[in-house]
Protein backbone atom coordinates (compact mmCIF):
# COMPACT_ATOMS: atom_id res chain seq x y z
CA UNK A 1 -26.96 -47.51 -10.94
CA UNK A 2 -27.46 -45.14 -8.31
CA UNK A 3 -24.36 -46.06 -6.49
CA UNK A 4 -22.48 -45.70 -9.62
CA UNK A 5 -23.86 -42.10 -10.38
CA UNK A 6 -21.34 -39.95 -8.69
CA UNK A 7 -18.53 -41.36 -10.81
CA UNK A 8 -20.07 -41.49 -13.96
CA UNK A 9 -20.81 -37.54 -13.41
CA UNK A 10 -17.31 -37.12 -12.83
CA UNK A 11 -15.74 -38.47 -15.43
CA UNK A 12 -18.38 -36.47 -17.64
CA UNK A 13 -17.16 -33.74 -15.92
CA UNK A 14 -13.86 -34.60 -16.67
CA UNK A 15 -14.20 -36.01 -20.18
CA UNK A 16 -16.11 -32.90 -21.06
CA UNK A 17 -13.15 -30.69 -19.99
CA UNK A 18 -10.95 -32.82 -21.72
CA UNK A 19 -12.95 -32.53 -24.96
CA UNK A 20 -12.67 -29.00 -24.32
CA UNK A 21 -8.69 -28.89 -23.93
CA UNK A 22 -9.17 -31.14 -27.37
CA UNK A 23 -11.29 -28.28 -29.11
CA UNK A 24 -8.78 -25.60 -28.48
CA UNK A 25 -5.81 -27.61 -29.68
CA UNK A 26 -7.89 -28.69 -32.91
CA UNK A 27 -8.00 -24.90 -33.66
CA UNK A 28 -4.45 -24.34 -32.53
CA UNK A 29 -3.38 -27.11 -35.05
CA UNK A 30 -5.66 -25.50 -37.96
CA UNK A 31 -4.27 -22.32 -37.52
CA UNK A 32 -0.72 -23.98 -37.69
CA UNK A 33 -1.54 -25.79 -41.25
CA UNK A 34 -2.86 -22.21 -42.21
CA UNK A 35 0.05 -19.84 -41.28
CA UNK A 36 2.33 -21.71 -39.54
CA UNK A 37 3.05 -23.63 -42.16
CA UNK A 38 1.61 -22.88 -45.73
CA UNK A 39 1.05 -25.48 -48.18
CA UNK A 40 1.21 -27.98 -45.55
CA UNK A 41 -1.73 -30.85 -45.70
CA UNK A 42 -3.91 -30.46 -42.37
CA UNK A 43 -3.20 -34.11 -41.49
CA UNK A 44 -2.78 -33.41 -37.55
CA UNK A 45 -5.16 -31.55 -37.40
CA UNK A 46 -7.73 -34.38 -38.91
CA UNK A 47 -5.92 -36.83 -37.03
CA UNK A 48 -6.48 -35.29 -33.42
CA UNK A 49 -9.89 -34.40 -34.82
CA UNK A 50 -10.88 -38.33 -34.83
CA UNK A 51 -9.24 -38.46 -31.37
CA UNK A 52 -11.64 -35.21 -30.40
CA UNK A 53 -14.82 -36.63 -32.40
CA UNK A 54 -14.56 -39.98 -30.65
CA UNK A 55 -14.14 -38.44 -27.22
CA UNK A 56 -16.69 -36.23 -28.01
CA UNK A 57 -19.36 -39.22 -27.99
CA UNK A 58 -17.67 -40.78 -25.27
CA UNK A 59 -18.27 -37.65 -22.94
CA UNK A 60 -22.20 -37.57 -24.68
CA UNK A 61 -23.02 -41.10 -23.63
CA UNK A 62 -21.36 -40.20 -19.87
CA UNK A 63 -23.60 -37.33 -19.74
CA UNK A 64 -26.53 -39.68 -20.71
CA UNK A 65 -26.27 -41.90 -18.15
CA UNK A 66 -25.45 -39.26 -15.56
CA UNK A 67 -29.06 -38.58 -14.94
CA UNK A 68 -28.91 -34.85 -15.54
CA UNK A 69 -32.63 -33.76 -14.95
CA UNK A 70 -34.65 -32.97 -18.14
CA UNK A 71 -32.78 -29.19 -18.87
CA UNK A 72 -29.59 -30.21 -19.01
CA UNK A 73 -30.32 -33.53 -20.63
CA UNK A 74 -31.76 -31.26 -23.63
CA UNK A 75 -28.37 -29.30 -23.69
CA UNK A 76 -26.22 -32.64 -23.55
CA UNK A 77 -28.77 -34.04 -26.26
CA UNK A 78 -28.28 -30.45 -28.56
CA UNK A 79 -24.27 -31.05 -27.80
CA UNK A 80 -24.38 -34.70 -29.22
CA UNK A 81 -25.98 -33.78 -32.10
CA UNK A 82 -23.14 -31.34 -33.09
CA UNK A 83 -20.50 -33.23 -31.78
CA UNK A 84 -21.30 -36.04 -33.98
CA UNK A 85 -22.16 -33.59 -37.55
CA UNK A 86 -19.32 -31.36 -37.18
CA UNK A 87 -16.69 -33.80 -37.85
CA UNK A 88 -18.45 -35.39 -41.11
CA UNK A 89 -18.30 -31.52 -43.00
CA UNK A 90 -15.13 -31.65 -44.41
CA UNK A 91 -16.20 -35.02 -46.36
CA UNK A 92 -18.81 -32.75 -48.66
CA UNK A 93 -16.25 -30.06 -49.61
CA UNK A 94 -15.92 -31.09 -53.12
CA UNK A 95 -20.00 -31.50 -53.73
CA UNK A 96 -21.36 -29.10 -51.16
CA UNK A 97 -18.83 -26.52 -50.16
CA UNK A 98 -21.23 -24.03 -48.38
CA UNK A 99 -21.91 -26.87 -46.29
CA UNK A 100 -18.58 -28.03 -45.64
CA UNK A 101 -17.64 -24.25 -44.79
CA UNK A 102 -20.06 -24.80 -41.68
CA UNK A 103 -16.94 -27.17 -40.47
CA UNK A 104 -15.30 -24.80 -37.96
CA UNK A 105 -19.00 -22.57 -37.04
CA UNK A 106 -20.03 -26.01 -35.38
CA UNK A 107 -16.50 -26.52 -33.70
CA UNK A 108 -17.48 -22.93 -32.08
CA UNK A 109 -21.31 -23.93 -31.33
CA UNK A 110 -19.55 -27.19 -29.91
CA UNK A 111 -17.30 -25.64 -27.70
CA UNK A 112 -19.73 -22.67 -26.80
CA UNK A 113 -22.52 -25.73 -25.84
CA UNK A 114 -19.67 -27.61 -24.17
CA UNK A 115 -18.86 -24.95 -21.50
CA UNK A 116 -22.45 -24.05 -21.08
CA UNK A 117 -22.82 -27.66 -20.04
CA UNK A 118 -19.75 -27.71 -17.98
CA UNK A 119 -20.53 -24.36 -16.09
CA UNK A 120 -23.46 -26.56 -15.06
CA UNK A 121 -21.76 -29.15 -13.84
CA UNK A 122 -18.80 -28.52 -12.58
CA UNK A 123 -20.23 -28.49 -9.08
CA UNK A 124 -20.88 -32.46 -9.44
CA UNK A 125 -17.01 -32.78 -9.12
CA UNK A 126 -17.04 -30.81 -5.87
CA UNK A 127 -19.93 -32.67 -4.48
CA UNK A 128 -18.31 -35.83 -5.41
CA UNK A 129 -14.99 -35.39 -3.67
CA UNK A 130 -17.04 -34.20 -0.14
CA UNK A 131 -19.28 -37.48 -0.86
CA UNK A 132 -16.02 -39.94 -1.08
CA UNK A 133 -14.40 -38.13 1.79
């Protein structure tokens, strides 16, 4: 596993600033059904949300098994946990709207945790490219 380390933290890095890129388009596709296009059905935005959600856990497990060190293990763990709820909202609009209307604060906590995490470890991509060389 310890061979294998230096890729998987790259591609956490990666996948992570990929899920990133993802979060920002999300919004730019919810502000399109809102304004852009009025009376239009959010459908691309829910699509590339799946797309977002399951990347999302993709870039968790990375970060799992990148052997962070106990801090930033706690942050990826905190990230997960959003990642996974903030997706499911939408589903209780009809029963528990209040709730539901949390849908796009945890998109922001999300992101916020997401580059606190990557601020971390974006150096793991520069040690990984002198370690190949």
């Amino acid at each position: 596993m310890a061979k294998l380390t230096p890729w998987i933290r790259a591609a956490f890095v990666a996948g992570l600033g990929l899920y990133l890129l993802g979060v920002l388009l999300q919004t730019t596709l919810a502000g399109w059904a809102l304004f852009a296009s009025p009376g239009e059905d959010f459908e691309p935005h829910r699509l590339m949300g799946y797309l977002v959600h399951l990347g999302g856990i993709g870039v968790v497990l990375l970060g799992l098994l990148s052997r962070p060190g106990r801090p930033l293990l706690w942050w990826i763990i905190g990230f997960g946990v959003v990642v996974f709820f903030q997706p499911l909202l939408p589903v209780l609009r009809v029963d528990m709207p209040y709730v539901a209307a949390l849908h796009p604060v945890l998109a922001i906590v999300a992101f916020g945790l997401g580059l606190r995490i990557w601020s971390e470890t974006s150096g793991w991509l520069m040690k990984f490219g002198r370690a190949e060389s």
